[in-house]
PDB file of N, CA and C in Angstrom:
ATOM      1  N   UNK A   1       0.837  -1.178   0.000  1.00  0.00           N
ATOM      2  CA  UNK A   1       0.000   0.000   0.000  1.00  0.00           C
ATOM      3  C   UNK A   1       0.888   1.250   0.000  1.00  0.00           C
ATOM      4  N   UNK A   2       0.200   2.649  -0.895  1.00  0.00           N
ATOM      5  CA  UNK A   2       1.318   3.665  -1.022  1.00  0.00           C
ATOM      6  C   UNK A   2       1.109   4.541   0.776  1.00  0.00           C
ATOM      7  N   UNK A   3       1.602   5.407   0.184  1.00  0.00           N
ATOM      8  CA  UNK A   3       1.738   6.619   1.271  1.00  0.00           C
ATOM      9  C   UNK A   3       1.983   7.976   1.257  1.00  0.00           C
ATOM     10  N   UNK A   4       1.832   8.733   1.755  1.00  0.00           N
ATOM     11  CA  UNK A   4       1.647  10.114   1.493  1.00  0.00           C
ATOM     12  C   UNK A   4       2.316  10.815   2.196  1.00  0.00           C
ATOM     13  N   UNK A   5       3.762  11.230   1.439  1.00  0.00           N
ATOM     14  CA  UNK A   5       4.630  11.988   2.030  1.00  0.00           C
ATOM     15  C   UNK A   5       4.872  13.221   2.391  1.00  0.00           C
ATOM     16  N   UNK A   6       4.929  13.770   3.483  1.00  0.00           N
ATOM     17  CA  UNK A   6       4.845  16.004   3.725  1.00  0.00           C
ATOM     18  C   UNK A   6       5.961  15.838   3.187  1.00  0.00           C
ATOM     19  N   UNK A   7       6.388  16.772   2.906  1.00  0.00           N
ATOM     20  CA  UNK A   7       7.819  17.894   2.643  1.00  0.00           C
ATOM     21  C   UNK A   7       7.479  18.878   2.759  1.00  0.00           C
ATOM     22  N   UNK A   8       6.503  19.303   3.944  1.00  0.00           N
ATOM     23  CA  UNK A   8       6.406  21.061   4.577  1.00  0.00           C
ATOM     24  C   UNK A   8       8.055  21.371   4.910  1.00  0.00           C
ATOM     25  N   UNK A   9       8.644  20.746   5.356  1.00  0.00           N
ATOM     26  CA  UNK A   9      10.288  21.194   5.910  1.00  0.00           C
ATOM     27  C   UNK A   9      11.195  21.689   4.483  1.00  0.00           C
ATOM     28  N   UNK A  10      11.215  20.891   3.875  1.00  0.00           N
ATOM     29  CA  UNK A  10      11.481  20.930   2.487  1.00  0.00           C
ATOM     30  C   UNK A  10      11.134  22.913   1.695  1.00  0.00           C
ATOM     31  N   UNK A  11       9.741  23.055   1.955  1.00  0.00           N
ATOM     32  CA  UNK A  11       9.413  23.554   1.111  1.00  0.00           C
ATOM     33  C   UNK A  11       9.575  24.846   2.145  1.00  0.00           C
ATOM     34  N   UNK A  12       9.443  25.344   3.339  1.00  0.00           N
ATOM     35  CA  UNK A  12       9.603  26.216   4.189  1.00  0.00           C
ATOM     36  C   UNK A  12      11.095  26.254   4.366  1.00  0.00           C
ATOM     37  N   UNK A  13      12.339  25.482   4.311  1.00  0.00           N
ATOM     38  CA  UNK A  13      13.347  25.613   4.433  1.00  0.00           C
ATOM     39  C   UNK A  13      13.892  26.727   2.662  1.00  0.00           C
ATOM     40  N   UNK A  14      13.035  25.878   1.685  1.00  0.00           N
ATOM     41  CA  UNK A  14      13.452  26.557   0.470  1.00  0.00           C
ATOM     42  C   UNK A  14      13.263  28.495   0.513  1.00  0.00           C
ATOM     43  N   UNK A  15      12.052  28.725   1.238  1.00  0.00           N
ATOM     44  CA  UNK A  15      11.483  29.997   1.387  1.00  0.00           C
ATOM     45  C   UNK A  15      11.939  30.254   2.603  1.00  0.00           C
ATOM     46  N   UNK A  16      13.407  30.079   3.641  1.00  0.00           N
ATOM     47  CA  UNK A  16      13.780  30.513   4.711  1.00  0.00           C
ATOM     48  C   UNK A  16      12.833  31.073   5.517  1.00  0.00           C
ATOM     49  N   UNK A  17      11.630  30.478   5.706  1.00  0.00           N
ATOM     50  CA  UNK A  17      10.990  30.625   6.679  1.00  0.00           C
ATOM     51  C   UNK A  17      10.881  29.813   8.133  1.00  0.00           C
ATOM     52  N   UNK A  18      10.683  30.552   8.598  1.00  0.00           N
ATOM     53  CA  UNK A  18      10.592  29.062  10.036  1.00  0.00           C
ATOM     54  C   UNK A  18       9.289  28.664  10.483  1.00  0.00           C
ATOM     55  N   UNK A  19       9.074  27.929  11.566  1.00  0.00           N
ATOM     56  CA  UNK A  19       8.046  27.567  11.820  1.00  0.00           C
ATOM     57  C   UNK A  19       6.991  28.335  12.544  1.00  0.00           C
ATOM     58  N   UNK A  20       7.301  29.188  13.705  1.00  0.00           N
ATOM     59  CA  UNK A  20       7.191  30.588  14.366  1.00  0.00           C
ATOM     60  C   UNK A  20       6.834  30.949  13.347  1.00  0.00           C
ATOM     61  N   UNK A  21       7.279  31.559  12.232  1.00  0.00           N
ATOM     62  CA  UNK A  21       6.562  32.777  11.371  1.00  0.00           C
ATOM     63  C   UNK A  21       5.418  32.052  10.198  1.00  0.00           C
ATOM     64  N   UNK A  22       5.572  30.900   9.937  1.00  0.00           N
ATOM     65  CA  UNK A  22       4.452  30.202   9.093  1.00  0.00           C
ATOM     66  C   UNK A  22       3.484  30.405  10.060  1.00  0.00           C
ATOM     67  N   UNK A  23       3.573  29.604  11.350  1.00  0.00           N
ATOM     68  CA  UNK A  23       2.673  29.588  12.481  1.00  0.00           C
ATOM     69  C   UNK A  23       1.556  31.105  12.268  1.00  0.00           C
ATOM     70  N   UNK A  24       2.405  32.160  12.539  1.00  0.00           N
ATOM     71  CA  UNK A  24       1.835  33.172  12.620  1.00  0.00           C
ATOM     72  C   UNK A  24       0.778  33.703  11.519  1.00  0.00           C
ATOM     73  N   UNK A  25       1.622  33.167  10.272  1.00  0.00           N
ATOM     74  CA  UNK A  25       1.096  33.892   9.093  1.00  0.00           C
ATOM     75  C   UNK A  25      -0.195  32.953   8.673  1.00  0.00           C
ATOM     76  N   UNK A  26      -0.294  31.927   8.854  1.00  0.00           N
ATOM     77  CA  UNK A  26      -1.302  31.069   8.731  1.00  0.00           C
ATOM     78  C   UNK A  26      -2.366  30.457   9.536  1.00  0.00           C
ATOM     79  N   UNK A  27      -1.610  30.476  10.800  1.00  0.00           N
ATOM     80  CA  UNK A  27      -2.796  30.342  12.102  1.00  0.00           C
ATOM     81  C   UNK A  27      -3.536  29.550  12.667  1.00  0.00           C
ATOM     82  N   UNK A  28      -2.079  28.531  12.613  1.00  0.00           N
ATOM     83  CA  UNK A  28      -2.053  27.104  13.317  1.00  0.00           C
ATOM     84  C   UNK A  28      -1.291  27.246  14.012  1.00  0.00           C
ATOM     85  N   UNK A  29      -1.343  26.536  15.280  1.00  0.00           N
ATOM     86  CA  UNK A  29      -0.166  26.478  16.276  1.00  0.00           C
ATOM     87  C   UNK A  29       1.203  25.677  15.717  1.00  0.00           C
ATOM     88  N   UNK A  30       1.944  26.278  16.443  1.00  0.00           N
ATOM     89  CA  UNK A  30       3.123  25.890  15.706  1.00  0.00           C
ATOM     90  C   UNK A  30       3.073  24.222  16.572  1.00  0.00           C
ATOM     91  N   UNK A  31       2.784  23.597  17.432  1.00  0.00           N
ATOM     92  CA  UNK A  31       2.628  22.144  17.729  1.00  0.00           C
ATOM     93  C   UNK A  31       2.070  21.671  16.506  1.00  0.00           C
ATOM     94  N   UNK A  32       0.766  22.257  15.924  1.00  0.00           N
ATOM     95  CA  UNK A  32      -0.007  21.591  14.382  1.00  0.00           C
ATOM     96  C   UNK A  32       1.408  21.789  13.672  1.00  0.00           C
ATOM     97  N   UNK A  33       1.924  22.329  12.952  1.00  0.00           N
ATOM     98  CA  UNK A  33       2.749  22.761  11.730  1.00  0.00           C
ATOM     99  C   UNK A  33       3.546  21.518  11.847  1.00  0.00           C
ATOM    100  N   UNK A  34       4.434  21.600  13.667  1.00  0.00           N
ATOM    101  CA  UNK A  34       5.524  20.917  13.797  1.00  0.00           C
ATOM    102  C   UNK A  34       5.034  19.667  13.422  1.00  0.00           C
ATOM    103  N   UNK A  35       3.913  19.022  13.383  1.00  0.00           N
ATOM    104  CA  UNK A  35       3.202  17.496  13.679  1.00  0.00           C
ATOM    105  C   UNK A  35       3.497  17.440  11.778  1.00  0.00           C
ATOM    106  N   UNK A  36       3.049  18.440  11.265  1.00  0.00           N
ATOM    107  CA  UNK A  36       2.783  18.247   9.891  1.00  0.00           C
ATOM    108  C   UNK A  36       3.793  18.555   9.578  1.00  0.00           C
ATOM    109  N   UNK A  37       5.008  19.049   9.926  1.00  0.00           N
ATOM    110  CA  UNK A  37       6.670  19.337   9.043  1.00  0.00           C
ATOM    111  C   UNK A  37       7.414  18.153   9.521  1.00  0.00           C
ATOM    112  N   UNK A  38       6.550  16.845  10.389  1.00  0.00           N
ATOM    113  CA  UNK A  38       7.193  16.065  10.740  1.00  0.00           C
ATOM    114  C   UNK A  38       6.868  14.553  10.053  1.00  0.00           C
ATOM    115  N   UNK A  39       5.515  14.484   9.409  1.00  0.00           N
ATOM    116  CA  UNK A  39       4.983  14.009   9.265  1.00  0.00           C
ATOM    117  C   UNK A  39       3.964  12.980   9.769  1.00  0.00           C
ATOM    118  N   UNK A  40       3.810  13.523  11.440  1.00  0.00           N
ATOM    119  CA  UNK A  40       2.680  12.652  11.876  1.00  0.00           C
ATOM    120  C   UNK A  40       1.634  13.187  12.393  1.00  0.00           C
ATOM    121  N   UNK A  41       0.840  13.558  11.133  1.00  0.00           N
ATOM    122  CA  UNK A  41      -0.457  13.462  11.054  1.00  0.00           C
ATOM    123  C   UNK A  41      -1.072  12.860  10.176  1.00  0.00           C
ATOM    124  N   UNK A  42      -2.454  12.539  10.118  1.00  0.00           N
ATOM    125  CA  UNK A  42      -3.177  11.350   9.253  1.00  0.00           C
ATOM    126  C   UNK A  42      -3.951  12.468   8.383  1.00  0.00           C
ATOM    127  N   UNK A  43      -4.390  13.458   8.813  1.00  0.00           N
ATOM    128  CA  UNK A  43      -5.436  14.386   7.587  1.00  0.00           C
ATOM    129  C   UNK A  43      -4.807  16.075   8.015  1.00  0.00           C
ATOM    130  N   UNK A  44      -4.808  16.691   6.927  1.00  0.00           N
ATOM    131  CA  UNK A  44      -5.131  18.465   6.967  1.00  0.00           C
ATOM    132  C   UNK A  44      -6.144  18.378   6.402  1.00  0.00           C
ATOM    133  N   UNK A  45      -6.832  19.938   6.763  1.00  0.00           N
ATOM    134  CA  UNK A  45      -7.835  20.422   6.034  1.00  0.00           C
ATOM    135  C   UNK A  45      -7.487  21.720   5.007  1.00  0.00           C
ATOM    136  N   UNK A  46      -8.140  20.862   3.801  1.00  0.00           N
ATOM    137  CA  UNK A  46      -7.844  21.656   2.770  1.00  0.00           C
ATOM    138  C   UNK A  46      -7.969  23.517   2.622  1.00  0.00           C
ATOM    139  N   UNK A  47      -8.641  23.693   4.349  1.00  0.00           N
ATOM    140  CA  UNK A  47      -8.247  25.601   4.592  1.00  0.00           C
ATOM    141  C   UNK A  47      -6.914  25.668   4.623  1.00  0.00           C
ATOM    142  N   UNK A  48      -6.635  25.061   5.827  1.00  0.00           N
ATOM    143  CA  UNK A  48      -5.299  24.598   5.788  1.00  0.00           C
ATOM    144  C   UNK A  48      -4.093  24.912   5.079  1.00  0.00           C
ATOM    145  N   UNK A  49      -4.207  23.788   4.226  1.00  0.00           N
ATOM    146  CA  UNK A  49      -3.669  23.935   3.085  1.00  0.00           C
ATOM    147  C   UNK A  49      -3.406  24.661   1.915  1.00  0.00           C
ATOM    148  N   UNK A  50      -4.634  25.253   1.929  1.00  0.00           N
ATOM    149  CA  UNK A  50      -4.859  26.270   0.844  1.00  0.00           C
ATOM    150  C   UNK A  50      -3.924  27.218   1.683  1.00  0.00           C
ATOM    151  N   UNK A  51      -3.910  27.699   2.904  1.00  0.00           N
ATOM    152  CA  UNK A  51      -3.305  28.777   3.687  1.00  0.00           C
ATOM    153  C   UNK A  51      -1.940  29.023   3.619  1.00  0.00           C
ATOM    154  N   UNK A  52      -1.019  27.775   4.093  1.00  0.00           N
ATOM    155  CA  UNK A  52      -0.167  26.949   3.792  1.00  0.00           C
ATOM    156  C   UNK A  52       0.575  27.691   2.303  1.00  0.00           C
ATOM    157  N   UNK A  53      -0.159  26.648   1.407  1.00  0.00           N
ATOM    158  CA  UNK A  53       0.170  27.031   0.038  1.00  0.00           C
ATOM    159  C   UNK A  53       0.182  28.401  -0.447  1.00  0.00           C
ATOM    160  N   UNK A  54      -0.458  29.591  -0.338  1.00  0.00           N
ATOM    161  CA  UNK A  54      -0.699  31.023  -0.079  1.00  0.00           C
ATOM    162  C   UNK A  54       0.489  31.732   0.327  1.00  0.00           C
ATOM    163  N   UNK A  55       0.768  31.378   1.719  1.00  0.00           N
ATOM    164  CA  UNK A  55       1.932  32.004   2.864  1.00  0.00           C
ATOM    165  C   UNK A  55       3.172  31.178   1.716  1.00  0.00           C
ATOM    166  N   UNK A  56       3.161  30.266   1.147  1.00  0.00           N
ATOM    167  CA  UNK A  56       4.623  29.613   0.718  1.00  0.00           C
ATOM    168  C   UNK A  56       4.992  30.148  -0.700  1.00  0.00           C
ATOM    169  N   UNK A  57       3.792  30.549  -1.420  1.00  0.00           N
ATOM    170  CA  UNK A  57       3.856  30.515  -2.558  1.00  0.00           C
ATOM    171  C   UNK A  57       4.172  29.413  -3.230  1.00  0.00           C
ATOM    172  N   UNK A  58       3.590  27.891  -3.138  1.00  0.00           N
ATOM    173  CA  UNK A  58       3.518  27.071  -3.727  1.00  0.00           C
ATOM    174  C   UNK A  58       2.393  26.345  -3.880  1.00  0.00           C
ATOM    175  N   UNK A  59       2.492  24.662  -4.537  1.00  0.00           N
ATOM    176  CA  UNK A  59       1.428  23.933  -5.128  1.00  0.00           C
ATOM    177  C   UNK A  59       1.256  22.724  -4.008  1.00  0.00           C
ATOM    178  N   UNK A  60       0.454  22.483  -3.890  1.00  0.00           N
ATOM    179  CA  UNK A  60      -0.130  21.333  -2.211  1.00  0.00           C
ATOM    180  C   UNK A  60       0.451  20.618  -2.971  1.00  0.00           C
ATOM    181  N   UNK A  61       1.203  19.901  -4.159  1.00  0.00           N
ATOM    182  CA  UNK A  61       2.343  19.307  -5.041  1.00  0.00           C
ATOM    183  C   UNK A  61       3.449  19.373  -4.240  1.00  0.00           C
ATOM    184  N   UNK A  62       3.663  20.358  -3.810  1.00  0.00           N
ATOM    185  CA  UNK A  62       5.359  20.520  -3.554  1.00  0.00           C
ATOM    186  C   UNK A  62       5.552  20.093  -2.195  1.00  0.00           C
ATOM    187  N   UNK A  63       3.921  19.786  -1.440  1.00  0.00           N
ATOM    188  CA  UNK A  63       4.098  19.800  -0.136  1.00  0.00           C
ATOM    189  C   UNK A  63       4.063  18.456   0.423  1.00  0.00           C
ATOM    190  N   UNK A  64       2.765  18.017  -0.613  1.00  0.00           N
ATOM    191  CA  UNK A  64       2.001  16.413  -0.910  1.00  0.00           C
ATOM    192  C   UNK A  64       2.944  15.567  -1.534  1.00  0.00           C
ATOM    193  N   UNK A  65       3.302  14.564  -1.328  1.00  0.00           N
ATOM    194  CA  UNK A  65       3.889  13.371  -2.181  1.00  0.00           C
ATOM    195  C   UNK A  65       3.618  11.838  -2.156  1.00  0.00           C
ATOM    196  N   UNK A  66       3.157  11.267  -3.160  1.00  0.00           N
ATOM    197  CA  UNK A  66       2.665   9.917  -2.952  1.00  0.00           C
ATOM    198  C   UNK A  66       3.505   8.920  -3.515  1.00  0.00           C
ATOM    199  N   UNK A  67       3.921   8.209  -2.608  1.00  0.00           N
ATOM    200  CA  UNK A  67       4.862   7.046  -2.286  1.00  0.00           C
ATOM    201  C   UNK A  67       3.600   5.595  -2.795  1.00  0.00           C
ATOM    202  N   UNK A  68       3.611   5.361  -3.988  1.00  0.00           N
ATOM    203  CA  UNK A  68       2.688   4.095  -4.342  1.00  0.00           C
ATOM    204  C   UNK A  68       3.646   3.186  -3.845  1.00  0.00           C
ATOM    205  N   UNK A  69       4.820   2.872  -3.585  1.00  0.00           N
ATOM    206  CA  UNK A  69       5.469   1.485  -3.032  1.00  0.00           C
ATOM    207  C   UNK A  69       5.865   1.459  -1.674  1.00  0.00           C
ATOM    208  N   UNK A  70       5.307   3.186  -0.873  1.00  0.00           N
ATOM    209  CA  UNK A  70       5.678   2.965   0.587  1.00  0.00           C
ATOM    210  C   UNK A  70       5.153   2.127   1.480  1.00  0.00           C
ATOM    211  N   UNK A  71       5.299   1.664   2.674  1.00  0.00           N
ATOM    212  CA  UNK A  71       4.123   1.550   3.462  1.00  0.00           C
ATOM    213  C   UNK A  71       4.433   2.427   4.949  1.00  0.00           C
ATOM    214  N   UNK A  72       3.488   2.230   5.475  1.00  0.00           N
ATOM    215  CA  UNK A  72       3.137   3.311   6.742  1.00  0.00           C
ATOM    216  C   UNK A  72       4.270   2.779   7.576  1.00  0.00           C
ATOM    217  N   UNK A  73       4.492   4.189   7.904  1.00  0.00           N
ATOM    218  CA  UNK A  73       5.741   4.353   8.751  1.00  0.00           C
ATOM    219  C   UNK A  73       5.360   3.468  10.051  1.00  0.00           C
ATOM    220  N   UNK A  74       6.171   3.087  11.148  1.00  0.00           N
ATOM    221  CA  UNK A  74       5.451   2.488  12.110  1.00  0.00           C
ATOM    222  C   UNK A  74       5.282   3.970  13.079  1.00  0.00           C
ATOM    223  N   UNK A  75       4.719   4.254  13.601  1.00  0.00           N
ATOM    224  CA  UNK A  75       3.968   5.238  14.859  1.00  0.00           C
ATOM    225  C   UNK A  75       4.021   4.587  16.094  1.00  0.00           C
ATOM    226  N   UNK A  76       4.537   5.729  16.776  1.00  0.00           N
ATOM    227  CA  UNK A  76       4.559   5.437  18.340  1.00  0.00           C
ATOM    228  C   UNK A  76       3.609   6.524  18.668  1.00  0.00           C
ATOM    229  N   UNK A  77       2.335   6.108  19.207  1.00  0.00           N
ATOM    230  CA  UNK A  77       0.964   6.488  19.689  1.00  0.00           C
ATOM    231  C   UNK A  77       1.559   6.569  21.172  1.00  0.00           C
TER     232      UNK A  77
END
């Protein structure tokens, strides 16, 4: 089964932004951002995202990536 890779770090490192100032400019706590520049979360919401994508000047492409031969990372819950 695939998987669905962030590269928020990726794409906020390219635009020398940090997490503090995405946080701000978009208006999620920076605990949300960090969960999602880390990759453990299971859903965003496409406000979100759209917000995200806005503040970065990029495509939910650059952020989104699908791994068809990954499988799920293991999680410590």
């Amino acid at each position: 089964m695939g998987r669905i890779i962030l590269r928020l770090d990726r794409v906020m490192a390219d635009r020398k932004m940090s997490l503090k100032e995405l946080s701000d400019r978009v208006g999620v706590s920076n605990v949300n951002l960090s969960k999602m520049k880390t990759g453990k979360i299971s859903a965003i919401r496409f406000s979100t995202l759209e917000a995200i994508c806005r503040t970065l000047d990029c495509q939910p492409g650059d952020i989104l990536e699908y791994d068809p031969n990954g499988c799920e990372p293991d999680r410590e819950d």
